[in-house]
C-alpha atoms as a PDB file:
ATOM      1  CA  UNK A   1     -17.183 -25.935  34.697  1.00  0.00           C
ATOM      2  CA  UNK A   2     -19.500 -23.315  33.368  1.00  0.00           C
ATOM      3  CA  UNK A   3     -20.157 -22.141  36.234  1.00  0.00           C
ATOM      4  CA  UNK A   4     -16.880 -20.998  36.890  1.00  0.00           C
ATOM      5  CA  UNK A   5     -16.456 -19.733  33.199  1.00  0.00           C
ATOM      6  CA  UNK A   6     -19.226 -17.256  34.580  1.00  0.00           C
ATOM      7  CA  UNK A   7     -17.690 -16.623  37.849  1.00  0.00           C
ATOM      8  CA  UNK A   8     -14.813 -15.432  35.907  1.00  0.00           C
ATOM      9  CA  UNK A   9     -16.541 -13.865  33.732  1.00  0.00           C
ATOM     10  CA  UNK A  10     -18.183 -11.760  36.498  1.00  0.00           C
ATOM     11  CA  UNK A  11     -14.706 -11.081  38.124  1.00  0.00           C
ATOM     12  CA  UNK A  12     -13.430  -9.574  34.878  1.00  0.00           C
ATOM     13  CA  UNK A  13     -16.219  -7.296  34.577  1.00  0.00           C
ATOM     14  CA  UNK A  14     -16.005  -6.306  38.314  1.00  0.00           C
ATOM     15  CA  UNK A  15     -12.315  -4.975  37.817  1.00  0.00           C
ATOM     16  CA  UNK A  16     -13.025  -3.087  34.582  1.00  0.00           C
ATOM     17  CA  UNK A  17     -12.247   0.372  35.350  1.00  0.00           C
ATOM     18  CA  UNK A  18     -13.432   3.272  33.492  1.00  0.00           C
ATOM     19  CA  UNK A  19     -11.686   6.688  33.997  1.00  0.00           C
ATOM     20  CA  UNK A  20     -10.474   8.640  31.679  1.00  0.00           C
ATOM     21  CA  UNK A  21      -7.013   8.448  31.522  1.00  0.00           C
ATOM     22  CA  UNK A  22      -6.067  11.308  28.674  1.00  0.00           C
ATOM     23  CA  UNK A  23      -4.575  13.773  30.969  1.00  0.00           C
ATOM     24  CA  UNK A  24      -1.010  14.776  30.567  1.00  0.00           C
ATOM     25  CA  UNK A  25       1.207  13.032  32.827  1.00  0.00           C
ATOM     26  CA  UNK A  26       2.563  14.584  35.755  1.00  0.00           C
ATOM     27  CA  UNK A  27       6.864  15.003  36.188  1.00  0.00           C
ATOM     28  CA  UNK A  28       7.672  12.759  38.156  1.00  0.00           C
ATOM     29  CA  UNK A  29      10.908  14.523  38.678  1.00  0.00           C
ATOM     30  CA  UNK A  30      10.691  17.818  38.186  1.00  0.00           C
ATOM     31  CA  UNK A  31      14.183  18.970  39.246  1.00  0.00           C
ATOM     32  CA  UNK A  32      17.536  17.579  38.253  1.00  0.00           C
ATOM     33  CA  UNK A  33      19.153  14.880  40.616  1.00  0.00           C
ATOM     34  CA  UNK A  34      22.399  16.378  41.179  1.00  0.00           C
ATOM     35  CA  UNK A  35      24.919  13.711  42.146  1.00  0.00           C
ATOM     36  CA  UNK A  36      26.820  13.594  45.337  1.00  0.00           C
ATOM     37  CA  UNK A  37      30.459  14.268  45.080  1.00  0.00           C
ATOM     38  CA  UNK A  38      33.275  11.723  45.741  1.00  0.00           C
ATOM     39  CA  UNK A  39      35.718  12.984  48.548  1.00  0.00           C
ATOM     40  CA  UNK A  40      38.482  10.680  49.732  1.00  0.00           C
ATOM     41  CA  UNK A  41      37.144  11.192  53.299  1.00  0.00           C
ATOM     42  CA  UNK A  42      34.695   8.808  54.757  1.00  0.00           C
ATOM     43  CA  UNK A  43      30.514  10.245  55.105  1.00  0.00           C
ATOM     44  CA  UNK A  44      30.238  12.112  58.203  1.00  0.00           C
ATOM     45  CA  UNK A  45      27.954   9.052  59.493  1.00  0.00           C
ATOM     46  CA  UNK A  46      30.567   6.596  59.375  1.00  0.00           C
ATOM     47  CA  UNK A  47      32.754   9.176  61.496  1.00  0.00           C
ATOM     48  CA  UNK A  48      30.298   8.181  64.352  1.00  0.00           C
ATOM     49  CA  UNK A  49      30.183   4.526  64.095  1.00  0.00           C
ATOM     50  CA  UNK A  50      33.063   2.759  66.972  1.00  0.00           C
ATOM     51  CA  UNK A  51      35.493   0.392  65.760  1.00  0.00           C
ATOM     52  CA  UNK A  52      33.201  -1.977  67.885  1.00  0.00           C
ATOM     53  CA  UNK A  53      30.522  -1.789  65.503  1.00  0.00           C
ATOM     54  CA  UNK A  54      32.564  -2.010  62.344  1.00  0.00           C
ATOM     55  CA  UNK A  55      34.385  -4.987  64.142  1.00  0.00           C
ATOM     56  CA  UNK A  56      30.500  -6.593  64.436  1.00  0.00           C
ATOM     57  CA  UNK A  57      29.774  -5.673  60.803  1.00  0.00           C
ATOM     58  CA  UNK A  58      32.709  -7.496  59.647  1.00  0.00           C
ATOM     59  CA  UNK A  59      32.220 -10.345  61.520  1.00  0.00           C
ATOM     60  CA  UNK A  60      28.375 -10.430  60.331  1.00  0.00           C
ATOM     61  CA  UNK A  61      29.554 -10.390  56.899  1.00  0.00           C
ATOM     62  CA  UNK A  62      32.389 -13.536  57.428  1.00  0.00           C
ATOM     63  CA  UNK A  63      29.454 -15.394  58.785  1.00  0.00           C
ATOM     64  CA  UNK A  64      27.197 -15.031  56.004  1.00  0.00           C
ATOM     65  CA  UNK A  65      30.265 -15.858  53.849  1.00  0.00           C
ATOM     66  CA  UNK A  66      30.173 -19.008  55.743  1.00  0.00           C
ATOM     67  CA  UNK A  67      26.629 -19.779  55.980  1.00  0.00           C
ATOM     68  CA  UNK A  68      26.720 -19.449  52.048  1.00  0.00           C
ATOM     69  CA  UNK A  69      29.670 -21.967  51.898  1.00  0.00           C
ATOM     70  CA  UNK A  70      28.188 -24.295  54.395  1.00  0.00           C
ATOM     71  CA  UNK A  71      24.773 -24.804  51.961  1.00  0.00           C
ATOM     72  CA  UNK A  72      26.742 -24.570  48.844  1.00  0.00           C
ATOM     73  CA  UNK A  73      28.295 -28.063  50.673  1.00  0.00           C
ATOM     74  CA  UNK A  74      24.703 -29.605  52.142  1.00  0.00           C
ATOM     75  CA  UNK A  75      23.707 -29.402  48.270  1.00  0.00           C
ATOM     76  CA  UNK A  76      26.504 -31.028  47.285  1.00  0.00           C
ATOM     77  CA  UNK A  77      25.877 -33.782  49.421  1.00  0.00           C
ATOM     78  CA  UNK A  78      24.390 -37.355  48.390  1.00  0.00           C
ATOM     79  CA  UNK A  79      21.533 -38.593  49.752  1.00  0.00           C
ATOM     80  CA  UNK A  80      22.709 -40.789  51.812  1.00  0.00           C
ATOM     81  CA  UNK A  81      25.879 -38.281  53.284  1.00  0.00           C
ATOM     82  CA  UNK A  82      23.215 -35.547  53.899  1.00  0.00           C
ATOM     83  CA  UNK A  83      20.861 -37.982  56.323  1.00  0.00           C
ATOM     84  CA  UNK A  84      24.835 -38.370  57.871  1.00  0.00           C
ATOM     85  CA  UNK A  85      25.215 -34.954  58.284  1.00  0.00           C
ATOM     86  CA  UNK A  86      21.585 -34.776  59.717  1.00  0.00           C
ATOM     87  CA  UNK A  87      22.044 -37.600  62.284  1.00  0.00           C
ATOM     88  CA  UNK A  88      25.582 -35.763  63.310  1.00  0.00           C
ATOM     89  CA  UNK A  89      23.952 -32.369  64.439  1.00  0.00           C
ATOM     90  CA  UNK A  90      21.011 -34.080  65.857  1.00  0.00           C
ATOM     91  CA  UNK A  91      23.637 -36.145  67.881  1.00  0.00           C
ATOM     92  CA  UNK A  92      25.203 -32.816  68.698  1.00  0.00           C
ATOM     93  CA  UNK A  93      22.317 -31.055  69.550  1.00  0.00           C
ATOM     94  CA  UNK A  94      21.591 -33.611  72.242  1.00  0.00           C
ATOM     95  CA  UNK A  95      24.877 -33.830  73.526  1.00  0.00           C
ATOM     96  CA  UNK A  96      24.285 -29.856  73.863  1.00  0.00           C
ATOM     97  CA  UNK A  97      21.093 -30.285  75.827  1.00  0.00           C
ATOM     98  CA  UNK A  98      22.863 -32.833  78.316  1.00  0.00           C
ATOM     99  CA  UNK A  99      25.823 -30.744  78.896  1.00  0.00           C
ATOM    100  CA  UNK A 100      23.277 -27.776  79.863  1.00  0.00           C
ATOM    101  CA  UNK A 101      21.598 -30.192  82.145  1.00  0.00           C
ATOM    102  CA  UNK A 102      24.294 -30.706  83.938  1.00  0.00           C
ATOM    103  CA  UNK A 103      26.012 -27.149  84.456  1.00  0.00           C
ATOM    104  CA  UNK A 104      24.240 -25.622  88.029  1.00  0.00           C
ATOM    105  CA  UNK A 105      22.099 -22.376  87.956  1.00  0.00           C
END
């Protein structure tokens, strides 16, 4: 135990630093931030992205929406009706694998 009240110790004292730290501090930001104006037309960015990719945006966002439902519901779950739930996709998982078993190369 005193050993490691010296070990700490010893740590302490290694991380000590001693510069001099009464210099004026630097701007950070020396110029103004001068805000972006709001136009009712969309970036010129977004004028380059297909309706294909906003379609896959969109759908990325529904399924997050539902990936955030579906564990709000698995913590809702008893015991007992989670180990249900459980046995149910491992069930399905396996009924997967067969079904890719049998479908020819």
């Amino acid at each position: 135990s005193s050993q490691c009240f010296v070990l700490g110790a010893d740590l302490e004292a290694s991380l000590l630093s001693f510069e001099k730290l009464d210099r004026a501090s630097p701007d950070l930001w020396p110029e103004q931030c001068k805000f972006l104006p709001i136009t009712s037309s969309p970036p010129k960015w977004m004028a380059e992205i297909e309706r294909d990719d906003i379609d896959m945006l969109k759908a990325v966002e529904r399924n997050g929406n539902e990936i955030n439902d579906s564990v709000s519901e698995l913590g809702s779950l008893t015991t007992a009706n989670l180990m249900e739930k459980v046995r149910g996709l491992q069930n399905l998982a396996y009924q997967l694998g067969l079904d890719e078993c049998k479908k020819p190369l």
